[in-house]
N, C-alpha and C. Protein backbone atom coordinates (compact mmCIF):
# COMPACT_ATOMS: atom_id res chain seq x y z
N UNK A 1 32.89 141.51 249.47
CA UNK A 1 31.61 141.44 250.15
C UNK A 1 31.77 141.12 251.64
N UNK A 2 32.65 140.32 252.03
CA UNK A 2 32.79 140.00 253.64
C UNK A 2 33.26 141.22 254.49
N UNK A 3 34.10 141.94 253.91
CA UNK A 3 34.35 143.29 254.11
C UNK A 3 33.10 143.85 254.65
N UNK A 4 32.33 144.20 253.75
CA UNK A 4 30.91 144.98 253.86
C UNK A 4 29.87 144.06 254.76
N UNK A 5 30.42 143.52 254.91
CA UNK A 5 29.12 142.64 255.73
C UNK A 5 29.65 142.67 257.41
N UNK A 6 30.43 142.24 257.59
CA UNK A 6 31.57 142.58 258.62
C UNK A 6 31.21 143.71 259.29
N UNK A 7 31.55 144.87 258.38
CA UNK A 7 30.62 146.22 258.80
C UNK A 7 29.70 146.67 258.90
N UNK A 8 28.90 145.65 258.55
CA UNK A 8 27.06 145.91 258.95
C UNK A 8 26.88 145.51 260.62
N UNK A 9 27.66 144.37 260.24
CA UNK A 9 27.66 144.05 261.85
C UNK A 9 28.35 144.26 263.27
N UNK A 10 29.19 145.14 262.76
CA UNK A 10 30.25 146.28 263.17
C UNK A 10 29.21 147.40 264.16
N UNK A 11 28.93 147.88 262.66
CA UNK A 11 27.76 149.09 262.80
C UNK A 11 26.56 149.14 263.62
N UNK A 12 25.51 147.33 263.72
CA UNK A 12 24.80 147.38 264.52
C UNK A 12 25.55 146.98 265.99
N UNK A 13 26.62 146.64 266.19
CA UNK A 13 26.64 146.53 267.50
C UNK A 13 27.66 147.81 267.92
N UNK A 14 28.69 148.58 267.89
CA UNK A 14 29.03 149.82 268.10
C UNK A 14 28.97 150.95 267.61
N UNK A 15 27.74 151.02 266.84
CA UNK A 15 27.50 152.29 266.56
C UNK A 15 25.96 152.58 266.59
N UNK A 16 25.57 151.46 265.68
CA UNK A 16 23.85 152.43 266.18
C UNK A 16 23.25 152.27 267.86
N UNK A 17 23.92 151.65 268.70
CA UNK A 17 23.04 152.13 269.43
C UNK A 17 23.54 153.50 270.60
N UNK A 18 23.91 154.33 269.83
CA UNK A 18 24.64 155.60 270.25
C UNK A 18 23.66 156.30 269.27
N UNK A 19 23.28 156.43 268.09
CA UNK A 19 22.69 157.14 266.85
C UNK A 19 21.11 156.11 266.51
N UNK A 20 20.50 155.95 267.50
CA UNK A 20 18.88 155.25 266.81
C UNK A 20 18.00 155.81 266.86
N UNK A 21 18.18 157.34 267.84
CA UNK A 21 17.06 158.38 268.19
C UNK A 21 18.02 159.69 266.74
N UNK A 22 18.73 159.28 266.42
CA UNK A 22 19.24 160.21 264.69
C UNK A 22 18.44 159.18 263.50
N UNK A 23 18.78 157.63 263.63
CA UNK A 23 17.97 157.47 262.40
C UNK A 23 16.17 157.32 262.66
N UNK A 24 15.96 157.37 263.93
CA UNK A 24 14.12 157.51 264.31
C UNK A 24 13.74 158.53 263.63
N UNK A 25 14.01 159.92 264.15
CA UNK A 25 14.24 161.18 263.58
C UNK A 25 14.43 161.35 261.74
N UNK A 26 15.51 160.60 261.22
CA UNK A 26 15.30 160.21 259.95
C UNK A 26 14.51 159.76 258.94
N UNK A 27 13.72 158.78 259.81
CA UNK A 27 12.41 158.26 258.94
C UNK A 27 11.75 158.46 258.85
N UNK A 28 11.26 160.35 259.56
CA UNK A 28 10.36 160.97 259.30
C UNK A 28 10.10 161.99 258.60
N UNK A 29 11.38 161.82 257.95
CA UNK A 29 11.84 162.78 256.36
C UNK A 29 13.22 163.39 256.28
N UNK A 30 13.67 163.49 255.08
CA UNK A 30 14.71 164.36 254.67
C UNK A 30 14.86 165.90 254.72
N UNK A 31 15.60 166.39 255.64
CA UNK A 31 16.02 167.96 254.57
C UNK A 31 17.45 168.49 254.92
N UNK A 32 18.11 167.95 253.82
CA UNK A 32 19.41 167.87 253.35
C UNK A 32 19.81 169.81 253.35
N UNK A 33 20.87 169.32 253.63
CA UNK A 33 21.54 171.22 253.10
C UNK A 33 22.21 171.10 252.13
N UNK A 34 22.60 170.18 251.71
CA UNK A 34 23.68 170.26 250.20
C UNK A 34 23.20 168.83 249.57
N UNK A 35 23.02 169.63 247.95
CA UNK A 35 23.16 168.54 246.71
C UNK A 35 24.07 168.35 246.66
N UNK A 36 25.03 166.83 246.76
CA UNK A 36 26.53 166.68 246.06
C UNK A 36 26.41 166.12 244.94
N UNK A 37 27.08 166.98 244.00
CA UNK A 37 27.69 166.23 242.79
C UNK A 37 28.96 165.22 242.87
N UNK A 38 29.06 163.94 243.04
CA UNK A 38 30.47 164.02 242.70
C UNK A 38 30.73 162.37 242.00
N UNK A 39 32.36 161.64 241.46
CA UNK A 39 32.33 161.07 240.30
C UNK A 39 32.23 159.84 241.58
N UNK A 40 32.37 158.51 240.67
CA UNK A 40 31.99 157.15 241.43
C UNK A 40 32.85 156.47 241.76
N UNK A 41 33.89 157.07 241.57
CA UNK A 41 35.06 157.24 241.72
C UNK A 41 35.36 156.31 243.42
N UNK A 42 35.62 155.38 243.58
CA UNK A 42 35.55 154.68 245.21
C UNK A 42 36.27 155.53 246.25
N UNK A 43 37.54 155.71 245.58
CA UNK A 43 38.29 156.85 246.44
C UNK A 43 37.84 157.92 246.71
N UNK A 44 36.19 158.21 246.54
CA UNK A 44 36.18 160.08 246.69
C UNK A 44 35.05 159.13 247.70
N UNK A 45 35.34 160.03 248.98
CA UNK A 45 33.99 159.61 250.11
C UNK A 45 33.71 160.63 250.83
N UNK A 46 32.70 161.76 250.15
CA UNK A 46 32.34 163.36 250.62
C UNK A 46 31.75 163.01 252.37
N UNK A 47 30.73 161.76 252.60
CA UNK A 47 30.35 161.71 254.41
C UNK A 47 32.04 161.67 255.34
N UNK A 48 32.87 161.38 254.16
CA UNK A 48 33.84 160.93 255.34
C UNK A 48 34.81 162.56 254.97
N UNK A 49 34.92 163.05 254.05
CA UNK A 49 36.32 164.25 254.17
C UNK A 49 35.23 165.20 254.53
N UNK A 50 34.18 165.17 254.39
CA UNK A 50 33.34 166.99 254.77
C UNK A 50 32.53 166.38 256.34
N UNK A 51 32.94 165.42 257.21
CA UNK A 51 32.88 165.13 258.44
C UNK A 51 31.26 165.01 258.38
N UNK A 52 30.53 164.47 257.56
CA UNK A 52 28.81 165.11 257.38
C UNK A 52 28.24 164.13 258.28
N UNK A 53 26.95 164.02 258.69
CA UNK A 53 25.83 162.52 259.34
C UNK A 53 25.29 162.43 258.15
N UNK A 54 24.17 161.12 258.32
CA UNK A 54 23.40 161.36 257.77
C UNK A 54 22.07 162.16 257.83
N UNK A 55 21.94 162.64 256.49
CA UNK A 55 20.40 163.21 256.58
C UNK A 55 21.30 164.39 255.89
N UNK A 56 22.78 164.83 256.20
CA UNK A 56 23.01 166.20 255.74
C UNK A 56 23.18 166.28 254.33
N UNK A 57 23.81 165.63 253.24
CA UNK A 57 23.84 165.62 252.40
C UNK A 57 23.19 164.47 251.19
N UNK A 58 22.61 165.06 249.80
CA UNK A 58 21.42 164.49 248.81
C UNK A 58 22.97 164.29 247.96
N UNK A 59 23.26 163.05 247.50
CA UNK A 59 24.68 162.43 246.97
C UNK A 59 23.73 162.15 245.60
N UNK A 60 24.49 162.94 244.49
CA UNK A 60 24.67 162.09 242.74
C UNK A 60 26.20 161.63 242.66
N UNK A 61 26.39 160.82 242.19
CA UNK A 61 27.84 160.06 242.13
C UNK A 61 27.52 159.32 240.65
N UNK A 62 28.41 159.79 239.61
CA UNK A 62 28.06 159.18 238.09
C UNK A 62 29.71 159.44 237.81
N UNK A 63 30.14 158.56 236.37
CA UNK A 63 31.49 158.63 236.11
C UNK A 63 32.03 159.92 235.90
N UNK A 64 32.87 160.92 236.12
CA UNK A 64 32.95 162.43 235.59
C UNK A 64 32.14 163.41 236.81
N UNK A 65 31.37 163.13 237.79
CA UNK A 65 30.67 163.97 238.02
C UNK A 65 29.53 164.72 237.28
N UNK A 66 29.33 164.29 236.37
CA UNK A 66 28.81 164.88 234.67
C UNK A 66 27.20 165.25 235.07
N UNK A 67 26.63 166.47 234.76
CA UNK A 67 25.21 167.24 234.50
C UNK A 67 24.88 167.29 233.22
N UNK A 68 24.42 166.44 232.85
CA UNK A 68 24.06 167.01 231.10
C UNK A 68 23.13 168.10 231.11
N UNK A 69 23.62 169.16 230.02
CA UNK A 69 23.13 170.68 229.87
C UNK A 69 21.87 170.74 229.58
N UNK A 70 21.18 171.77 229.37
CA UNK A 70 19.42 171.55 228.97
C UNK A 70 19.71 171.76 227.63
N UNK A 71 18.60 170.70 227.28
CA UNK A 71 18.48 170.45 225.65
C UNK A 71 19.82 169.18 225.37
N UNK A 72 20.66 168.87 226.06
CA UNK A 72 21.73 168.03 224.73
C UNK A 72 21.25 166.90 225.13
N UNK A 73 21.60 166.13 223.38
CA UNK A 73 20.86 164.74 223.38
C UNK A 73 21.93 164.37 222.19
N UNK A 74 22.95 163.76 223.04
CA UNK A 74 23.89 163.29 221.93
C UNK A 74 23.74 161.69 221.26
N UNK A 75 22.78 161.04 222.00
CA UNK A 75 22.35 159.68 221.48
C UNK A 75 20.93 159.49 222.20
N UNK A 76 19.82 160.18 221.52
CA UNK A 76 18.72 159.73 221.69
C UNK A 76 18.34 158.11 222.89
N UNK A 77 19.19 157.36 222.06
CA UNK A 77 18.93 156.04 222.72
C UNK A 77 19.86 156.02 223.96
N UNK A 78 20.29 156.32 224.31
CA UNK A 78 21.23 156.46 225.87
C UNK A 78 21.12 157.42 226.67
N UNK A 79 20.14 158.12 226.74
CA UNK A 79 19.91 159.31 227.52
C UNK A 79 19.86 158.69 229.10
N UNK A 80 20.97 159.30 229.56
CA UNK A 80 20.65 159.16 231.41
C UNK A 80 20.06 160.54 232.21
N UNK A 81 18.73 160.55 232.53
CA UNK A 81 18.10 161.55 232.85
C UNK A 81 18.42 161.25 234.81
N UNK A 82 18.90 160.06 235.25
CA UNK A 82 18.99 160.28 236.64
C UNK A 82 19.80 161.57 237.19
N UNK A 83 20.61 162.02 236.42
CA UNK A 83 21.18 163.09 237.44
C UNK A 83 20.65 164.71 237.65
N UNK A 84 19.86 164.54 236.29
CA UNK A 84 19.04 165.70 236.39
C UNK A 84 17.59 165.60 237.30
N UNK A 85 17.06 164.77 237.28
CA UNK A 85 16.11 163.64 238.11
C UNK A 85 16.63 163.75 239.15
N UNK A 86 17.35 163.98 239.97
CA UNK A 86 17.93 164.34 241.20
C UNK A 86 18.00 165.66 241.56
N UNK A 87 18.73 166.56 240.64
CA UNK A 87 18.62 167.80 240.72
C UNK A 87 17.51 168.33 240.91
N UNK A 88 16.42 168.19 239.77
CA UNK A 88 15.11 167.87 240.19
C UNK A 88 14.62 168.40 241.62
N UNK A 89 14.65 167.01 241.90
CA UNK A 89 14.29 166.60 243.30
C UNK A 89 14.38 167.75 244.27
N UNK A 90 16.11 167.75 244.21
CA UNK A 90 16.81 168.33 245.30
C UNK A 90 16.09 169.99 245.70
N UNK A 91 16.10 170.47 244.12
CA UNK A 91 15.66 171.60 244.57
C UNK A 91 13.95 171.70 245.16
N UNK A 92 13.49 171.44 243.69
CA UNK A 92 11.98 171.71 243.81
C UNK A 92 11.24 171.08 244.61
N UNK A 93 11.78 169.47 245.47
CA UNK A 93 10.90 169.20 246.26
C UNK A 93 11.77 169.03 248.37
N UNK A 94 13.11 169.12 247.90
CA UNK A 94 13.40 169.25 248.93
C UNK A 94 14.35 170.43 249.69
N UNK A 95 13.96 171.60 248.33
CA UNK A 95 14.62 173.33 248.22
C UNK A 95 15.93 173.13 249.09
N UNK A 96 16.94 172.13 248.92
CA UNK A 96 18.44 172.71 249.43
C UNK A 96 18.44 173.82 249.29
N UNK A 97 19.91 175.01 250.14
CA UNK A 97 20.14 176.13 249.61
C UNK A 97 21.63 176.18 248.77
N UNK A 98 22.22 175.19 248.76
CA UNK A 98 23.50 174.67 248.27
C UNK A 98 23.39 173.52 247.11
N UNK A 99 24.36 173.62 246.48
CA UNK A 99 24.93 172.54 245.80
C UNK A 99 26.20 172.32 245.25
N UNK A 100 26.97 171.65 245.68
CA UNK A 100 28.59 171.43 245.48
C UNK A 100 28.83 170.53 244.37
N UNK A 101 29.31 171.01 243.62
CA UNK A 101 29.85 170.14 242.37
C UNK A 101 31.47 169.67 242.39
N UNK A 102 31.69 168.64 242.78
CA UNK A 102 33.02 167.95 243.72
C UNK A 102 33.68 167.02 242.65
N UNK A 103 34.82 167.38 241.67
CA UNK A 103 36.17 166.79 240.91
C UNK A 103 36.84 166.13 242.03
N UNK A 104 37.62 165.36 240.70
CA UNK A 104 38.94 164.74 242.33
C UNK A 104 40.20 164.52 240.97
N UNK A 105 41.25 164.15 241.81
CA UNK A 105 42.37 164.06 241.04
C UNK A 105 42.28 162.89 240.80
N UNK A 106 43.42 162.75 239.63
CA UNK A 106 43.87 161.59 238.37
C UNK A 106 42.14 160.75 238.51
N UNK A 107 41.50 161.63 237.68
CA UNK A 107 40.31 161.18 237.69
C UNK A 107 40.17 159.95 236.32
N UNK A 108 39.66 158.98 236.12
CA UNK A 108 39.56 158.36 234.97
C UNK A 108 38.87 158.50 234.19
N UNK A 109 37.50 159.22 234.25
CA UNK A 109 36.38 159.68 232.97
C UNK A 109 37.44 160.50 232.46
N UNK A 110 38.11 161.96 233.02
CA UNK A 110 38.88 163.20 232.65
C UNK A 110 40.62 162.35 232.10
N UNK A 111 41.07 161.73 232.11
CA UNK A 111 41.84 160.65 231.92
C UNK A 111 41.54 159.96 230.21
N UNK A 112 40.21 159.91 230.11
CA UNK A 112 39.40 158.95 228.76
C UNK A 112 39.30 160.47 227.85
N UNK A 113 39.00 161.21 228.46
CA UNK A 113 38.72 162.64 227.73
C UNK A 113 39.99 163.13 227.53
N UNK A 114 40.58 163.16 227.88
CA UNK A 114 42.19 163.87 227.96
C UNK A 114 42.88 162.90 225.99
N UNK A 115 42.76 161.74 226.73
CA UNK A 115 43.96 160.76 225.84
C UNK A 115 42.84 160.19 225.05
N UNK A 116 41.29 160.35 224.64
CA UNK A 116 40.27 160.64 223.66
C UNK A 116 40.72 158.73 223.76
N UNK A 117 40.52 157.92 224.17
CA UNK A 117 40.57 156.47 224.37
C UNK A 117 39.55 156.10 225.97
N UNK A 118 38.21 155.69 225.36
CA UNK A 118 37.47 154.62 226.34
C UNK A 118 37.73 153.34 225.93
N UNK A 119 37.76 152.45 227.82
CA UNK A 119 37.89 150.55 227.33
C UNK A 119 36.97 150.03 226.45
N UNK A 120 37.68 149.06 225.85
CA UNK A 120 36.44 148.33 224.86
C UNK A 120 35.45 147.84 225.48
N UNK A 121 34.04 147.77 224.39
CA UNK A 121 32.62 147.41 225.07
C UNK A 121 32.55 148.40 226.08
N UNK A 122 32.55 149.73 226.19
CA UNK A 122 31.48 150.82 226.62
C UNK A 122 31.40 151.40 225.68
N UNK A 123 30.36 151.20 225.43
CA UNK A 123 29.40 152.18 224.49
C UNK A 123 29.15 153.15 225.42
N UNK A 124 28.14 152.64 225.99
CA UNK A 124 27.27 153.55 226.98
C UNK A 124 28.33 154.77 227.80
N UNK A 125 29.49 154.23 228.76
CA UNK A 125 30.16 155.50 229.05
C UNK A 125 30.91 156.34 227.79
N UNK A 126 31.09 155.65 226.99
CA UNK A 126 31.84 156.64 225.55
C UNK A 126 30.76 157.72 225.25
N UNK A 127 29.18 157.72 225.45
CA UNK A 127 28.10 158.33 225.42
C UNK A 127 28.24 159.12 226.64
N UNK A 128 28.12 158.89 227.69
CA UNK A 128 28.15 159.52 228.46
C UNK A 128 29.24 160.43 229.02
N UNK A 129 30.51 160.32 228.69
CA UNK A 129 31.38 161.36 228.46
C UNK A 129 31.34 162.65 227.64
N UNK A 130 30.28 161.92 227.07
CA UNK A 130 29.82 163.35 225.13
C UNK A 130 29.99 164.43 226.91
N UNK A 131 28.99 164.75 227.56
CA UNK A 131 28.85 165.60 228.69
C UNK A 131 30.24 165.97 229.09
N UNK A 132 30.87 165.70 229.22
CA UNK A 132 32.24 166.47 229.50
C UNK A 132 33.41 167.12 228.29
N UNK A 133 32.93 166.67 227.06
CA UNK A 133 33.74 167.34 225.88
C UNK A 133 33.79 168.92 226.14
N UNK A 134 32.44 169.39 226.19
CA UNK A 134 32.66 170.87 226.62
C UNK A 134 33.70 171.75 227.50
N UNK A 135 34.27 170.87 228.72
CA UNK A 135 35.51 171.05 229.27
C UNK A 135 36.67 170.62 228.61
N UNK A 136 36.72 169.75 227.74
CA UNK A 136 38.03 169.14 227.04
C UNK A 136 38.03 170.38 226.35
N UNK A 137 37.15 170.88 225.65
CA UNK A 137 37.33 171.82 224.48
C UNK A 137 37.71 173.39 225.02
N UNK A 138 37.05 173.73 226.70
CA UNK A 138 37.91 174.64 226.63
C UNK A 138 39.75 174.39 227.76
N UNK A 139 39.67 173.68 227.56
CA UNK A 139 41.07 173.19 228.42
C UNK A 139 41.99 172.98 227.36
N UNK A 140 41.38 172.83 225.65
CA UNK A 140 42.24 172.98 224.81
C UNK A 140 42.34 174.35 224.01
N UNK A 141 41.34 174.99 224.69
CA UNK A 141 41.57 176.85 224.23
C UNK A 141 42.25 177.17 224.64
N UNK A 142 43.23 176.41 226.02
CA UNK A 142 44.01 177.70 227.16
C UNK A 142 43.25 178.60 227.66
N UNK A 143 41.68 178.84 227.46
CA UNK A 143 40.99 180.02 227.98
C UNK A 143 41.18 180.03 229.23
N UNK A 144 41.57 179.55 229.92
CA UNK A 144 41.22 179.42 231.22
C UNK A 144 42.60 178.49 232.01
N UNK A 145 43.24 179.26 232.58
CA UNK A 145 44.43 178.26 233.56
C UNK A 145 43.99 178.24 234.66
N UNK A 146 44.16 176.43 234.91
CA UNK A 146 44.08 176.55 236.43
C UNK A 146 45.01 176.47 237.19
N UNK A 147 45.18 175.92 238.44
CA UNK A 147 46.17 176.00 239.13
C UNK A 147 47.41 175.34 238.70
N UNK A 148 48.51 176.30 238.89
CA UNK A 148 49.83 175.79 238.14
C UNK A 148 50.36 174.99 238.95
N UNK A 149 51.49 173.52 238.67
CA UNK A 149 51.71 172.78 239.36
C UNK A 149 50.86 171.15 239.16
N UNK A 150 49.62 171.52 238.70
CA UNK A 150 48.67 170.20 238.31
C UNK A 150 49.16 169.37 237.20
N UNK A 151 49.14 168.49 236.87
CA UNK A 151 49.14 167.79 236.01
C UNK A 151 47.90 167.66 234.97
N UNK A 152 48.05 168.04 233.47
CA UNK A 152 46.69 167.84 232.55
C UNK A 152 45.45 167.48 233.14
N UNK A 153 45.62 166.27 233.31
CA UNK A 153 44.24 165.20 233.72
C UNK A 153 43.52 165.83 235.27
N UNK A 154 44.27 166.52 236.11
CA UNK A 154 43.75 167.40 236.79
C UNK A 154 43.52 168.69 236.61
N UNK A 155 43.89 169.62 235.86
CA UNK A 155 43.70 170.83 235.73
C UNK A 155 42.25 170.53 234.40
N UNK A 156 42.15 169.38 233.81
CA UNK A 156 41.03 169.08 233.36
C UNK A 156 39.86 169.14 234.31
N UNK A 157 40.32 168.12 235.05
CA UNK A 157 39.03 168.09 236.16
C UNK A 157 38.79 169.21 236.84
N UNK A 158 39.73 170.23 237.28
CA UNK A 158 39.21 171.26 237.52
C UNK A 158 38.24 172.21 236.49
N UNK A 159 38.91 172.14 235.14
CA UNK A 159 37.61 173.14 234.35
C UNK A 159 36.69 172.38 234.60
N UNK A 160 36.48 170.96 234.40
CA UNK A 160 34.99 170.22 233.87
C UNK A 160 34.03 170.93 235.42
N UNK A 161 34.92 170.73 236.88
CA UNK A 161 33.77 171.34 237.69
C UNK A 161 32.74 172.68 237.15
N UNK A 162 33.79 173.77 236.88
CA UNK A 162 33.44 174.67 236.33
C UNK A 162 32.82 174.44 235.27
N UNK A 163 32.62 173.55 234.50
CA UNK A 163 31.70 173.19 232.88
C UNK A 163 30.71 172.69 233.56
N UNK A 164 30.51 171.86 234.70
CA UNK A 164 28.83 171.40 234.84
C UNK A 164 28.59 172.27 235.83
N UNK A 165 29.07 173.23 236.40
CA UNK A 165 28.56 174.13 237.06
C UNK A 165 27.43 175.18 236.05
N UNK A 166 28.19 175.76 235.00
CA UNK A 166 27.53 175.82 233.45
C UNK A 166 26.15 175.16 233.44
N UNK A 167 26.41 173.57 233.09
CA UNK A 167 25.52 172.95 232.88
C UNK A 167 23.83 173.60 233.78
N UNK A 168 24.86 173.18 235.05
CA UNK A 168 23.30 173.05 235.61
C UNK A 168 22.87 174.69 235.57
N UNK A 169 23.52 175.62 235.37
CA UNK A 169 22.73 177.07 235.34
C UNK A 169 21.97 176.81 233.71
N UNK A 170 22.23 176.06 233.14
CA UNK A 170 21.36 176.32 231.81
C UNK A 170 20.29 175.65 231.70
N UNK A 171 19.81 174.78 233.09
CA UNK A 171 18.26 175.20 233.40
C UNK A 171 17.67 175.89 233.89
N UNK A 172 16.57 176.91 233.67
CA UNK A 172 15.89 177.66 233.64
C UNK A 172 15.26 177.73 235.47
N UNK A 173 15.12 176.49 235.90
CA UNK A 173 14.81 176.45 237.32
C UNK A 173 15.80 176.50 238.21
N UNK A 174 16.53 176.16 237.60
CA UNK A 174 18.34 176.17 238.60
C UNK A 174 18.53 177.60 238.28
N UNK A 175 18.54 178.32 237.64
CA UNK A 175 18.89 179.65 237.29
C UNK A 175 18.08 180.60 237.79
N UNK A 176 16.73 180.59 238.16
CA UNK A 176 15.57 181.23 238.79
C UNK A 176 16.07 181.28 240.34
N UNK A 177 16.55 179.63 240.88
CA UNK A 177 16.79 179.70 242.48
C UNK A 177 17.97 180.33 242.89
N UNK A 178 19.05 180.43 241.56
CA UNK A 178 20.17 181.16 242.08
C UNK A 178 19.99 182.64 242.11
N UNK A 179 19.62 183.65 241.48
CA UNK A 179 19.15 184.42 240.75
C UNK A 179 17.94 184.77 241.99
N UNK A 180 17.39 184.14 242.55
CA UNK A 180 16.46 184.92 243.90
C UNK A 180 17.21 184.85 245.18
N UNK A 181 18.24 184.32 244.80
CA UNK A 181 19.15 183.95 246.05
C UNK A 181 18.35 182.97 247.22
N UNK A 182 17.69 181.92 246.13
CA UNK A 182 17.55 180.96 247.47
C UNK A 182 18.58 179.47 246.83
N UNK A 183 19.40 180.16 246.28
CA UNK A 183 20.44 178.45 245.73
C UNK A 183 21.68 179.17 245.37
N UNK A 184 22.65 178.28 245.92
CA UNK A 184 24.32 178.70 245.84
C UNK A 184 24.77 177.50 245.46
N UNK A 185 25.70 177.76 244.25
CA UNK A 185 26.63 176.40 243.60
C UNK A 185 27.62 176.64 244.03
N UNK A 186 28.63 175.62 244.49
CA UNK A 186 30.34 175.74 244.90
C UNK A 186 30.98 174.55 243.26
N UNK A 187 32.13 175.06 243.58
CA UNK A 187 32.84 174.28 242.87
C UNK A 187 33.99 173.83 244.14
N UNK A 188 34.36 172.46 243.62
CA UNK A 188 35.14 171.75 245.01
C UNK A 188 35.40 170.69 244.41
N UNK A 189 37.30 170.23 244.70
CA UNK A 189 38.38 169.84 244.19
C UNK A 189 38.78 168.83 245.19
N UNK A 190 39.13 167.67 245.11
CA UNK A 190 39.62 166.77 245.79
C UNK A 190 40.86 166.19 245.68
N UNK A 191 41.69 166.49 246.21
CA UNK A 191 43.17 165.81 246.15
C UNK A 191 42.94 164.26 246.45
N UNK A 192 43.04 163.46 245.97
CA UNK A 192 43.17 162.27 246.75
C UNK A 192 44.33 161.87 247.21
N UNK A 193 45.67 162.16 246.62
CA UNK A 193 46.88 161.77 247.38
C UNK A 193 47.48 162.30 248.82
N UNK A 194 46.80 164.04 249.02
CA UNK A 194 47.04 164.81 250.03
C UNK A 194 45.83 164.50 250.74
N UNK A 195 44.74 164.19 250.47
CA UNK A 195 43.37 163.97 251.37
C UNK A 195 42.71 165.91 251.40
N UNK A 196 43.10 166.70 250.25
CA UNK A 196 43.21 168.30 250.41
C UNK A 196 41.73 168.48 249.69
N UNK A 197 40.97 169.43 250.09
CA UNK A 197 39.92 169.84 249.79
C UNK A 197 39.78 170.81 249.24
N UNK A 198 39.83 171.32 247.51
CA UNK A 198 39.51 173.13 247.08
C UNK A 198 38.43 173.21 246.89
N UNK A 199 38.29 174.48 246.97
CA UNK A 199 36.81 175.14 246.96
C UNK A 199 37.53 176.36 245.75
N UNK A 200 36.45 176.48 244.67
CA UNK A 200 36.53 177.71 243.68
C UNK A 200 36.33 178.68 244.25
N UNK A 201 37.35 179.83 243.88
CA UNK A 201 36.93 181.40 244.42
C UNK A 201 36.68 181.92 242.92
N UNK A 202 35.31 182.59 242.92
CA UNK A 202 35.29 182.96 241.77
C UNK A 202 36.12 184.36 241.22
N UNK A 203 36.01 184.44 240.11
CA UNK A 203 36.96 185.65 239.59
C UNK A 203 35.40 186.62 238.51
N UNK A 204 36.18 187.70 238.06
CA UNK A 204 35.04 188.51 237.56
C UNK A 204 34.72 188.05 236.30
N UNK A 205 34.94 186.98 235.70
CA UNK A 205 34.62 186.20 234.73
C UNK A 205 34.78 184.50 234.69
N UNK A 206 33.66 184.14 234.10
CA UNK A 206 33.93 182.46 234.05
C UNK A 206 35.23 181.95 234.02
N UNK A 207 35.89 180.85 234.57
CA UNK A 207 37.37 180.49 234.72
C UNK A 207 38.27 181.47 235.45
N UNK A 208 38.09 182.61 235.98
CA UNK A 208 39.26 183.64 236.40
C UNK A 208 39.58 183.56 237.58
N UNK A 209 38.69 182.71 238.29
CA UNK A 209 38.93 182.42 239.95
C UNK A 209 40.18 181.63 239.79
N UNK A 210 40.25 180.60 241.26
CA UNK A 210 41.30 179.93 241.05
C UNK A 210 40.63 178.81 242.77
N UNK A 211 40.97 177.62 242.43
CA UNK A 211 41.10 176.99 243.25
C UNK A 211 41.73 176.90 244.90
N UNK A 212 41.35 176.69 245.54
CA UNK A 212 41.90 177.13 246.62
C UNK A 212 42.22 176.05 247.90
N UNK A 213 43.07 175.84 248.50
CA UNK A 213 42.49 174.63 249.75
C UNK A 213 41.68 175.30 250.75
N UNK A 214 40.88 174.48 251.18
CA UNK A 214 39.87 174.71 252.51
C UNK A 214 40.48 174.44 253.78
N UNK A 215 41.07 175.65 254.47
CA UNK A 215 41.50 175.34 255.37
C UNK A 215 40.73 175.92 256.86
């Protein structure tokens, strides 16, 4: 906490008063260009590797990166509707034309899914992983290779981008905005040891692209 506090007071004396006519401007509304998906992961910080301000990007950050699909309800009593509740948002009331769905390496939700072991006393994330089985399951078809050279627990996290990318087209409103061409999904890969950024190139079928660095 002294850390963070330190930097509040950091912030008001060398930085906002360079940026107070950006947050004036701010408080008179949002309109973001990109939804980010990405996990909660402390090490993943999208304002700081995609160089963004604020105001540019609408941030979901949940364990996995995880979209639950339309319709699944794997425990009635644990339903987390915030990330769709965002999506929501993002489109229908603040029409982004983007949305990046952002993995990172030696991820730990994809880690719990991999070696099928969550810590004791979570219930709740052992529930909330149900949302990423769909990538475990095809990462154990082989349907789909990703980039060679990865290690499991990352070439996981790479399908799962590609699985809630899925996800969110199997709502009916997310699928309407892509489909008129006023909404574009990326898929996007985070090295954390290299600080390296991929972006999916798609291929002529689901999984056939291949990851790429952004250079």
């Amino acid at each position: 906490m002294e850390k963070l506090l330190k930097g509040i007071v950091d912030f008001r004396k060398n930085v906002l008063p360079n940026c107070r006519e950006k947050f004036a401007m701010l408080a008179k509304g949002q309109s973001p260009d990109v939804l980010f998906i990405a996990c909660s992961d402390s090490r993943v910080a999208p304002n700081w590797f995609a160089s963004t301000d604020p105001g540019d990007l609408f941030v979901v950050r949940n364990v996995g990166n995880l979209v639950p699909p339309s319709g699944a309800k794997p425990n009635p009593d644990q339903i987390d509707e915030s990330a769709l509740a965002a999506v929501e948002f993002a489109i229908m009331q603040l029409h982004v034309p983007h949305i990046v769905v952002c993995g990172h390496s030696d991820c730990g939700a994809m880690n719990a899914l991999l070696s099928g072991v969550t810590p004791e006393n979570t219930p709740h994330l052992k529930s909330w992983l149900h949302y990423g089985s769909p990538a475990l399951q095809t990462f154990n078809s082989g349907l789909i290779k990703p980039n060679i050279g990865f290690t499991p627990v990352n070439q996981l996290s790479q399908i799962n981008v590609l699985q809630q990318i899925e996800h969110l087209k199997s709502y009916p409103f997310v699928r309407r905005n892509v489909e008129a061409g006023k909404l574009t999904i990326h898929g996007w890969w985070f090295d954390i040891a290299k600080a390296d950024v991929y972006s999916y190139r798609e291929g002529e079928k689901f999984g056939s692209g291949q990851f790429q660095i952004i250079e």
